[in-house]
PDB file of N, CA and C in Angstrom:
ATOM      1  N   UNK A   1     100.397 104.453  65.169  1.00  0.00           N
ATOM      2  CA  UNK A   1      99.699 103.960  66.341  1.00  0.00           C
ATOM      3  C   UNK A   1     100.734 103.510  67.364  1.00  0.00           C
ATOM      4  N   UNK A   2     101.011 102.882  68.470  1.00  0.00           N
ATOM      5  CA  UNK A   2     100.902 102.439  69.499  1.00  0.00           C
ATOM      6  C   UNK A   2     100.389 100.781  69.931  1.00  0.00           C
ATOM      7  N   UNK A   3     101.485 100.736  70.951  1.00  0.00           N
ATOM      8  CA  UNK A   3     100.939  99.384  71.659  1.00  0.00           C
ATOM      9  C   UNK A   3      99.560  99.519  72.175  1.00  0.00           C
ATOM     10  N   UNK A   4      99.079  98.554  72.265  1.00  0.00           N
ATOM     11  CA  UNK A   4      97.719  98.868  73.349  1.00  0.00           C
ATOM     12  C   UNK A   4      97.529  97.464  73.653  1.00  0.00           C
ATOM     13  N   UNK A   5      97.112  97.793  75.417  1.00  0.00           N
ATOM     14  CA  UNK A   5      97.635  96.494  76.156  1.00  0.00           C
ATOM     15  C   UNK A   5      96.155  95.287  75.957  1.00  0.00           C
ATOM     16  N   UNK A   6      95.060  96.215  75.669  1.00  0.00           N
ATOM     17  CA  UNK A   6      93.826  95.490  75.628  1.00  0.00           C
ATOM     18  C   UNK A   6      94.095  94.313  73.876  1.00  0.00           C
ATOM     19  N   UNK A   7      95.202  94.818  73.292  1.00  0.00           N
ATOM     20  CA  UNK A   7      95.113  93.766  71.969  1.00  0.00           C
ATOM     21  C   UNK A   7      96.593  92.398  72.364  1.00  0.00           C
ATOM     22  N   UNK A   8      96.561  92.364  73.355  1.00  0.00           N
ATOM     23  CA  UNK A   8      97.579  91.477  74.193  1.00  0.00           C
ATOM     24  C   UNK A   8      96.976  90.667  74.856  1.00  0.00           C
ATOM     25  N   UNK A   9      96.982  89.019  74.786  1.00  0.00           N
ATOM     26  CA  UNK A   9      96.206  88.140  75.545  1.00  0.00           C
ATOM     27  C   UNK A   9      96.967  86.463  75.527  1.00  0.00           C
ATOM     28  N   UNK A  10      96.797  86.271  77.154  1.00  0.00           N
ATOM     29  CA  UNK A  10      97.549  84.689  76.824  1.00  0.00           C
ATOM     30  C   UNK A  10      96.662  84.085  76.145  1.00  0.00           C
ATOM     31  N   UNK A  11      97.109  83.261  75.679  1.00  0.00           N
ATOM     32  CA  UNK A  11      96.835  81.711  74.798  1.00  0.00           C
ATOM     33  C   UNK A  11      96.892  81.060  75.646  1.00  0.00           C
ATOM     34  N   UNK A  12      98.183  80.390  76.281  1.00  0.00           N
ATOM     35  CA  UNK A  12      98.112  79.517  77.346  1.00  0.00           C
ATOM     36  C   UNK A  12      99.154  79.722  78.105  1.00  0.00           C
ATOM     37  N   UNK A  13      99.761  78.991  79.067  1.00  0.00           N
ATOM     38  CA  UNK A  13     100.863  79.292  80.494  1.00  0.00           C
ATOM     39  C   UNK A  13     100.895  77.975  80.524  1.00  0.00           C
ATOM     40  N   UNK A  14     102.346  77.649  80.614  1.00  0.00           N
ATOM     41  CA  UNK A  14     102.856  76.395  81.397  1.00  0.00           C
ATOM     42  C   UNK A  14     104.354  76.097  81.766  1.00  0.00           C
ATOM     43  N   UNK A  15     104.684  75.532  82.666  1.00  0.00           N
ATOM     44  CA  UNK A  15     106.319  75.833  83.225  1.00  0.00           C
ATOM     45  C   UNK A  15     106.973  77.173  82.907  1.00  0.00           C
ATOM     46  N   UNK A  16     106.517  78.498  83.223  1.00  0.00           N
ATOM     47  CA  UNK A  16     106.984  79.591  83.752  1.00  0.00           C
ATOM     48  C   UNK A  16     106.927  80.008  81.256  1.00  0.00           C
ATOM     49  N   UNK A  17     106.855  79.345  80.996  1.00  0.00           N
ATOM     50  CA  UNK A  17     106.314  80.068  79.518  1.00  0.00           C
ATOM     51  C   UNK A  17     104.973  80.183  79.314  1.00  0.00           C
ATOM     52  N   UNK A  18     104.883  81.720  78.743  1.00  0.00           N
ATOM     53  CA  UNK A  18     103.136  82.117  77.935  1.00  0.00           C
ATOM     54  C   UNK A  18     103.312  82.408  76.776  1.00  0.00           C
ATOM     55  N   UNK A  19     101.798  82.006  75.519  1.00  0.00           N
ATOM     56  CA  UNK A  19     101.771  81.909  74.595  1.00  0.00           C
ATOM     57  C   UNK A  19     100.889  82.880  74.312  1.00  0.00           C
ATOM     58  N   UNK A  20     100.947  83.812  74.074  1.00  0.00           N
ATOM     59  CA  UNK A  20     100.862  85.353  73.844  1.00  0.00           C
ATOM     60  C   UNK A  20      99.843  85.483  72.556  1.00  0.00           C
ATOM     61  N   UNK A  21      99.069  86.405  72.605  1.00  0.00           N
ATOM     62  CA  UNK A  21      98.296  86.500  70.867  1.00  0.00           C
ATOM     63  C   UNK A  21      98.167  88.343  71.126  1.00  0.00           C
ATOM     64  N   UNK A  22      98.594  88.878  69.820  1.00  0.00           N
ATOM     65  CA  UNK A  22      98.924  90.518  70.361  1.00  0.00           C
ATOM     66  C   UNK A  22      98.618  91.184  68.498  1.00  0.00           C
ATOM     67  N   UNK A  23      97.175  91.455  68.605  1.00  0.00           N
ATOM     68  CA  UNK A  23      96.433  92.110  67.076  1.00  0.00           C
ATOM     69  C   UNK A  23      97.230  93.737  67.173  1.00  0.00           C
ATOM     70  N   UNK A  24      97.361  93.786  65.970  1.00  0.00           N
ATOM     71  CA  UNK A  24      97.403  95.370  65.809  1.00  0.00           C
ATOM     72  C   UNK A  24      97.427  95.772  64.581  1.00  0.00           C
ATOM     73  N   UNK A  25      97.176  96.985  63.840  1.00  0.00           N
ATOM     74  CA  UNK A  25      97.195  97.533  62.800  1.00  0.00           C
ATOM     75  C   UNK A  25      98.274  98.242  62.091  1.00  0.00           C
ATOM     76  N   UNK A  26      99.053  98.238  63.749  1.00  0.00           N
ATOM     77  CA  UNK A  26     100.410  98.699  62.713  1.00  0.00           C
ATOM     78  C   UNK A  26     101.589  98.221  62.046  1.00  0.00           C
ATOM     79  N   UNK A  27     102.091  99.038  61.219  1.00  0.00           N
ATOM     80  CA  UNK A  27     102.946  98.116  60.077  1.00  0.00           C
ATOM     81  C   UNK A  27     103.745  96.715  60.930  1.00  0.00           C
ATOM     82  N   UNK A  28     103.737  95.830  60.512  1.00  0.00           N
ATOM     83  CA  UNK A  28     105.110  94.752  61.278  1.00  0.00           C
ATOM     84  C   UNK A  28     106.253  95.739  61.952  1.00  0.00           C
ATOM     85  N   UNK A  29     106.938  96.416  60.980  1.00  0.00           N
ATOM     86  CA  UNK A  29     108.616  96.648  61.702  1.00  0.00           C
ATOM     87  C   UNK A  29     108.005  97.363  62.631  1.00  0.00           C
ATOM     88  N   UNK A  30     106.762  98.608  62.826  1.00  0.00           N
ATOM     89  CA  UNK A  30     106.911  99.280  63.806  1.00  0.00           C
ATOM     90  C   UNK A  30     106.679  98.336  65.426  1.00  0.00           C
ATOM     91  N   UNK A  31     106.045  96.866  65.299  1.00  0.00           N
ATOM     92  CA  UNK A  31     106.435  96.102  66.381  1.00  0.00           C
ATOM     93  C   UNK A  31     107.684  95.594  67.070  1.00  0.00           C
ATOM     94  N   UNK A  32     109.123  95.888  65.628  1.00  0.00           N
ATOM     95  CA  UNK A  32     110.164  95.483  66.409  1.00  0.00           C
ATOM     96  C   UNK A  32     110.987  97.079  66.855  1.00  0.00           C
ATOM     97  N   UNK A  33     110.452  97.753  66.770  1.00  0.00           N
ATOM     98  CA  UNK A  33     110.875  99.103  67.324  1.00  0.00           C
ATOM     99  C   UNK A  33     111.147  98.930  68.727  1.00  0.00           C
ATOM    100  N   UNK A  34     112.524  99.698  68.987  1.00  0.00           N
ATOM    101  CA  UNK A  34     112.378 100.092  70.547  1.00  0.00           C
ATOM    102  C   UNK A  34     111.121 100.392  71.161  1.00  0.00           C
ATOM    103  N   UNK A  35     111.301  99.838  72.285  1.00  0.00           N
ATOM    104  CA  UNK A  35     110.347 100.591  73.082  1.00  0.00           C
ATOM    105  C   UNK A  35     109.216  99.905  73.043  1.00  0.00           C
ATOM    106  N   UNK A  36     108.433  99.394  71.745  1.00  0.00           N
ATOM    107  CA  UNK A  36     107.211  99.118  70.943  1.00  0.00           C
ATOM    108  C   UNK A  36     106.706  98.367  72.232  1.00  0.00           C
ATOM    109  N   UNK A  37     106.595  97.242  72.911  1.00  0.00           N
ATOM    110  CA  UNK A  37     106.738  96.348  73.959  1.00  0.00           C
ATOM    111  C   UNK A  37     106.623  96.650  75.188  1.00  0.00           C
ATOM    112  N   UNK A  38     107.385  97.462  75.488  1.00  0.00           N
ATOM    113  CA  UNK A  38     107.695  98.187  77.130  1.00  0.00           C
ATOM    114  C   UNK A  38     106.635  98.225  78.031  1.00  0.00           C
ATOM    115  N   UNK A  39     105.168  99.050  77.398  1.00  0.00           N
ATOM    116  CA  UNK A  39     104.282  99.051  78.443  1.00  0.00           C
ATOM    117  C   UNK A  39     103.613  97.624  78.659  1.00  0.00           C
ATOM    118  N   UNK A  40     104.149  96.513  77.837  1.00  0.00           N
ATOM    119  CA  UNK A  40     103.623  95.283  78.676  1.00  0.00           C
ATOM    120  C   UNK A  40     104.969  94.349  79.312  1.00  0.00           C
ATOM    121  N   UNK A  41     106.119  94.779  79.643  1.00  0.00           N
ATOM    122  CA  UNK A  41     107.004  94.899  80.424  1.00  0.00           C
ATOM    123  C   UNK A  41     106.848  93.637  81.715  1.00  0.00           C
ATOM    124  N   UNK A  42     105.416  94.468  82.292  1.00  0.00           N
ATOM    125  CA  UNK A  42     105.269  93.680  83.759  1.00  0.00           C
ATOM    126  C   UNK A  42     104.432  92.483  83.135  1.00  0.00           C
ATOM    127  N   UNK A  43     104.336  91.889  82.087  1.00  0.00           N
ATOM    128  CA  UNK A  43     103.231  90.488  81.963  1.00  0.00           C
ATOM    129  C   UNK A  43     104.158  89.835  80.913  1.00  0.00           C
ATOM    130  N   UNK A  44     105.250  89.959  80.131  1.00  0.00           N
ATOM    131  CA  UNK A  44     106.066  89.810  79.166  1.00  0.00           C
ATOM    132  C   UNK A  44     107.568  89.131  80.040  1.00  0.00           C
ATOM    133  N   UNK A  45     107.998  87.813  79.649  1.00  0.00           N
ATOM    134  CA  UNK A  45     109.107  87.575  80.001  1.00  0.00           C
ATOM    135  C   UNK A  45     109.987  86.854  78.969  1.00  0.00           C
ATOM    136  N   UNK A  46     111.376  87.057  79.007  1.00  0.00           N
ATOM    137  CA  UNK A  46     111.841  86.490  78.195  1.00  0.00           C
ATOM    138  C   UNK A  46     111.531  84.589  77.619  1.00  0.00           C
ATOM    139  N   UNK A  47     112.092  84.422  76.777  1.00  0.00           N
ATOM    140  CA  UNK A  47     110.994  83.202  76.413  1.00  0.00           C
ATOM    141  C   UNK A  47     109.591  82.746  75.916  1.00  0.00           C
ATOM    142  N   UNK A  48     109.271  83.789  76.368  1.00  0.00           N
ATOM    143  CA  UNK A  48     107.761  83.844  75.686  1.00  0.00           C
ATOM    144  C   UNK A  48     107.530  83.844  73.964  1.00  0.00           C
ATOM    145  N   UNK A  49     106.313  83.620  73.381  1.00  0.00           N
ATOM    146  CA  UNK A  49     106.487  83.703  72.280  1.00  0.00           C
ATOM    147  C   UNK A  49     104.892  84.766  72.222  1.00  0.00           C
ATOM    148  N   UNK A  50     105.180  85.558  70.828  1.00  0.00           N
ATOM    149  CA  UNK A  50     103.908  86.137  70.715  1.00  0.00           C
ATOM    150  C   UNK A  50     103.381  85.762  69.324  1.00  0.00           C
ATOM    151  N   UNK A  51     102.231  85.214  69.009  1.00  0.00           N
ATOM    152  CA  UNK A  51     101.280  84.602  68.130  1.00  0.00           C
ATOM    153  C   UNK A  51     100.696  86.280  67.570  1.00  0.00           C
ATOM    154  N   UNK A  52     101.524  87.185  66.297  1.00  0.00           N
ATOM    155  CA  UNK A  52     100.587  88.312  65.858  1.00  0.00           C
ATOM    156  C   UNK A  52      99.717  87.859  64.739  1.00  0.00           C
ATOM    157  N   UNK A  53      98.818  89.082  64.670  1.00  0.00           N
ATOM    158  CA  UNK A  53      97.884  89.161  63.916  1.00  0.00           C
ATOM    159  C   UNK A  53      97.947  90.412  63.472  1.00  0.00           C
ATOM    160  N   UNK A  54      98.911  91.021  61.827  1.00  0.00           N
ATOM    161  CA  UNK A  54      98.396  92.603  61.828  1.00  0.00           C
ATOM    162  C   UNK A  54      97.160  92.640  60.759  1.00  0.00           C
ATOM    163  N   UNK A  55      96.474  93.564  61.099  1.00  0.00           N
ATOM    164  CA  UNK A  55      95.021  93.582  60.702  1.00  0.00           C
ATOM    165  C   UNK A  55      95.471  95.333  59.708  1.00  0.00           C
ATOM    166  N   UNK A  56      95.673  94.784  58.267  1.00  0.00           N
ATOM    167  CA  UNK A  56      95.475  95.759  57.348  1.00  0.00           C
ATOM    168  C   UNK A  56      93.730  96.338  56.756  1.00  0.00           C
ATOM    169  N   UNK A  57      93.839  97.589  55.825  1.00  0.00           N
ATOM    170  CA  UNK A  57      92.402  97.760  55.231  1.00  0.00           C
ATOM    171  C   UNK A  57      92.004  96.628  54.291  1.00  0.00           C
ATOM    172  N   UNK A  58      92.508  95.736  54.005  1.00  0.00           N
ATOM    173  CA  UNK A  58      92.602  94.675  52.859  1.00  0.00           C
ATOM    174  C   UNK A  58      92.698  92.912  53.026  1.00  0.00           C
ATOM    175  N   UNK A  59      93.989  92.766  53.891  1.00  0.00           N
ATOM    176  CA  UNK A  59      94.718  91.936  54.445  1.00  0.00           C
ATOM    177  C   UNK A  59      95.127  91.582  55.512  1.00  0.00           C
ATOM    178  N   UNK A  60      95.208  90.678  56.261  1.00  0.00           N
ATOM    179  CA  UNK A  60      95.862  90.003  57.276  1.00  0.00           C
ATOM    180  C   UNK A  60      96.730  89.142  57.598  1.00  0.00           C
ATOM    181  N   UNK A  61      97.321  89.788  58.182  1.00  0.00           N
ATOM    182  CA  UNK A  61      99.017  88.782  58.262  1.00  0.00           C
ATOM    183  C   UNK A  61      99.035  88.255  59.571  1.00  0.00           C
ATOM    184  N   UNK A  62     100.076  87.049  59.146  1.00  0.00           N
ATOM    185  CA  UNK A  62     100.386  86.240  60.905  1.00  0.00           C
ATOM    186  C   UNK A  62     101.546  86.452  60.921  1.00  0.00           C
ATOM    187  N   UNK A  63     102.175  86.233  62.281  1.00  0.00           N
ATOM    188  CA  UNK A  63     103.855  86.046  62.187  1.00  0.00           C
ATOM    189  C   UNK A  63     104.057  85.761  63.514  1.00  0.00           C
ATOM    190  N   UNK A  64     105.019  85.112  64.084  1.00  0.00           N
ATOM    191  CA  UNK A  64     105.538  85.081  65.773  1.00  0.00           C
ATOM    192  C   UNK A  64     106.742  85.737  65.915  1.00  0.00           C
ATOM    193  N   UNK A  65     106.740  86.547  67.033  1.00  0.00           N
ATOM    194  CA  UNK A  65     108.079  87.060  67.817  1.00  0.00           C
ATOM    195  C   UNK A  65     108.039  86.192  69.281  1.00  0.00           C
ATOM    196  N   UNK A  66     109.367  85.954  69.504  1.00  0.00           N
ATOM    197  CA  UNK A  66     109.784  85.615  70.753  1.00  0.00           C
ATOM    198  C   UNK A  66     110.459  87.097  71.497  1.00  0.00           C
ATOM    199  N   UNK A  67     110.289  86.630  72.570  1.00  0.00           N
ATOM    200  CA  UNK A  67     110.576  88.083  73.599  1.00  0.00           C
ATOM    201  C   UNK A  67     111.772  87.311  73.821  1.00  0.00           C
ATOM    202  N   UNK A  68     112.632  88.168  73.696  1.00  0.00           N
ATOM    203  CA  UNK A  68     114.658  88.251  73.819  1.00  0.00           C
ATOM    204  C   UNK A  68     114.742  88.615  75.437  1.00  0.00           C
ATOM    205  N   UNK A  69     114.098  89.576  75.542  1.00  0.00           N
ATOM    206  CA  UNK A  69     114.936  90.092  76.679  1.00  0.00           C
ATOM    207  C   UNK A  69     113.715  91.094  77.751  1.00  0.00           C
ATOM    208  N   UNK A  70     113.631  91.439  79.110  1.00  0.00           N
ATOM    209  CA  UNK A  70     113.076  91.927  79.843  1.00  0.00           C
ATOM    210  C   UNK A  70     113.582  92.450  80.470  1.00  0.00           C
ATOM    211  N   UNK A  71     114.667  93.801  80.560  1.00  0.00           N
ATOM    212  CA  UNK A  71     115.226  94.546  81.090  1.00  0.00           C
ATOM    213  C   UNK A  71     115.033  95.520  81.716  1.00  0.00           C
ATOM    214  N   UNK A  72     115.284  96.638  82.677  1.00  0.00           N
ATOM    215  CA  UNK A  72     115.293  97.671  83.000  1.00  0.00           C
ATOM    216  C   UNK A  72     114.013  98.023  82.571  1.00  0.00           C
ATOM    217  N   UNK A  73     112.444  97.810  82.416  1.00  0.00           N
ATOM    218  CA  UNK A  73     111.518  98.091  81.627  1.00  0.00           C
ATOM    219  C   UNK A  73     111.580  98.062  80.175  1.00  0.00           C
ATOM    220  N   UNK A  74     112.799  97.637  79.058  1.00  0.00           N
ATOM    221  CA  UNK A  74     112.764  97.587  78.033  1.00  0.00           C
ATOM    222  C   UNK A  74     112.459  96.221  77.503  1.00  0.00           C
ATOM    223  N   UNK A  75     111.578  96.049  76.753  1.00  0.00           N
ATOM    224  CA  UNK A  75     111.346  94.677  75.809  1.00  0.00           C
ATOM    225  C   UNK A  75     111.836  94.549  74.615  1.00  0.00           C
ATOM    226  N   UNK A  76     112.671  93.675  74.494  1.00  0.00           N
ATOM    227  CA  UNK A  76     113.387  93.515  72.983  1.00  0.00           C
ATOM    228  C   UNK A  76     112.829  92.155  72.707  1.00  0.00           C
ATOM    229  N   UNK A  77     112.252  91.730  71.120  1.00  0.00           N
ATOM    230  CA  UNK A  77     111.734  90.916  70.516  1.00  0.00           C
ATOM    231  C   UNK A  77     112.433  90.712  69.241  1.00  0.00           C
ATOM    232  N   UNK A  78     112.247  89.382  68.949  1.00  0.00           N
ATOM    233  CA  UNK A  78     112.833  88.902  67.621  1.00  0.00           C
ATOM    234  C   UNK A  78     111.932  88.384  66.799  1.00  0.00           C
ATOM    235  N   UNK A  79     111.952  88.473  65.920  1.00  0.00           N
ATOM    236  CA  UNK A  79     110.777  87.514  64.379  1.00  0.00           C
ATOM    237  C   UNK A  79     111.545  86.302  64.298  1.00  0.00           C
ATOM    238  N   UNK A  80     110.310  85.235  64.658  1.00  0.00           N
ATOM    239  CA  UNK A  80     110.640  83.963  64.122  1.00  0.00           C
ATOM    240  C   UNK A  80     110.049  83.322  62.609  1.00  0.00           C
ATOM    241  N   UNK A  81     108.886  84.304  62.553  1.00  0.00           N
ATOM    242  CA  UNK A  81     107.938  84.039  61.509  1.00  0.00           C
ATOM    243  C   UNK A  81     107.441  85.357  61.017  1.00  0.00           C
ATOM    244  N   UNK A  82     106.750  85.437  59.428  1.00  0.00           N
ATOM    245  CA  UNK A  82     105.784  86.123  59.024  1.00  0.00           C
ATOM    246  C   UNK A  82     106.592  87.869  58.407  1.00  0.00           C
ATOM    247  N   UNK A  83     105.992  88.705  58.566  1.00  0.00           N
ATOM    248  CA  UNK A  83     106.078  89.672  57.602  1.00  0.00           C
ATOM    249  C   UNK A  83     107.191  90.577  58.210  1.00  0.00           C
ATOM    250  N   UNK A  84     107.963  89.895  59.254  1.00  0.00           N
ATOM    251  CA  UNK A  84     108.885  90.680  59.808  1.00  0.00           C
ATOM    252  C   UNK A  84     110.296  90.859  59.598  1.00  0.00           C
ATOM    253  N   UNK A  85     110.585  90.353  58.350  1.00  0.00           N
ATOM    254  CA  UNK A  85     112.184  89.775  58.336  1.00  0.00           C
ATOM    255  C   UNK A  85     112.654  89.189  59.048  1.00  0.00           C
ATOM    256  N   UNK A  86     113.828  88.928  58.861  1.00  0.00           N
ATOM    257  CA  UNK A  86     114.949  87.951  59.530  1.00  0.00           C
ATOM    258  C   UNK A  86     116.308  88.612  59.958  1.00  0.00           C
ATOM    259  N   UNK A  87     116.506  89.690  60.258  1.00  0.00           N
ATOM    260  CA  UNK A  87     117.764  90.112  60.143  1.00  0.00           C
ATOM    261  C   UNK A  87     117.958  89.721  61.612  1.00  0.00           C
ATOM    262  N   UNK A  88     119.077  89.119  61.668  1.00  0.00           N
ATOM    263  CA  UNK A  88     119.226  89.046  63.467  1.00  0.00           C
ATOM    264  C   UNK A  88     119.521  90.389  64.021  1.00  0.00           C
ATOM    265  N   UNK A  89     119.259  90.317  65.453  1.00  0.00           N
ATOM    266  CA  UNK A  89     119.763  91.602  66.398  1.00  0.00           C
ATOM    267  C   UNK A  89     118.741  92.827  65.295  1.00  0.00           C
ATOM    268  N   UNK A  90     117.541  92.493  64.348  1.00  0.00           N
ATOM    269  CA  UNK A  90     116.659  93.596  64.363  1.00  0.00           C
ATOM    270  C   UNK A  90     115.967  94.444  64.911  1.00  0.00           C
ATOM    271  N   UNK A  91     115.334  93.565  65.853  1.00  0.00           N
ATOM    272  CA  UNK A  91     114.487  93.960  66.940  1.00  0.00           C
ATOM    273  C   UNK A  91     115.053  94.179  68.376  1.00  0.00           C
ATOM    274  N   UNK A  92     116.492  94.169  68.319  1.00  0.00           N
ATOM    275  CA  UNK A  92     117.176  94.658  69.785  1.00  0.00           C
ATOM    276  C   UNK A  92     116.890  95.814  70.510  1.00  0.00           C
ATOM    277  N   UNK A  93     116.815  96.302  71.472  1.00  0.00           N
ATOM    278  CA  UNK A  93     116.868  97.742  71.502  1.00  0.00           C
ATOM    279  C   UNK A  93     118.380  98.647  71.432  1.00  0.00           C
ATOM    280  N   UNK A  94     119.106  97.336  71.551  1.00  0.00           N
ATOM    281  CA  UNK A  94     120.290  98.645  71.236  1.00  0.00           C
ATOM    282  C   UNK A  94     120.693  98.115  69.593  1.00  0.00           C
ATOM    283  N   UNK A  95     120.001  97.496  68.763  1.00  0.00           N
ATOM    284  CA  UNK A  95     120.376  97.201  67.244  1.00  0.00           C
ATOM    285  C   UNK A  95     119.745  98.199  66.150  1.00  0.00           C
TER     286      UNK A  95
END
């Protein structure tokens, strides 16, 4: 699957940070993939944190990424929590 911008929604906004909630079905790592991010680019800034929810046939997992970086249209994210590992510089786009 794919990002899709309709499973992306603030939580809340305050002093230039948003608290992000972003469901999807696909595996965790494929969220720290290049690219994975990009088409929400223009509503995504560094600092932000995102509150997931992946929605398996069985199970449901939580976890948070913080957004690293807002570049050139590329979004790079890191796992702070949940089913995503820990490896630093995982979720870079040039890692």
């Amino acid at each position: 699957m794919a990002y899709n911008p309709r499973d992306l929604s603030v939580v809340g906004y305050a002093n230039g940070f948003t608290l992000w909630h972003f469901r999807s079905r696909d595996p965790a790592a494929e969220l720290l993939t290049r690219r994975y991010f990009d088409d929400g680019g223009k509503l995504l800034r560094a600092g932000d944190f995102i509150l997931v929810n992946l929605e398996g046939p069985s199970v449901q997992r939580g976890g948070v990424l913080a957004v690293e970086s807002v570049e050139g249209g590329s979004v790079a994210v890191a796992p702070l929590a949940g089913p995503f590992g820990t490896r630093p510089g995982a979720c870079h786009p040039d890692g």
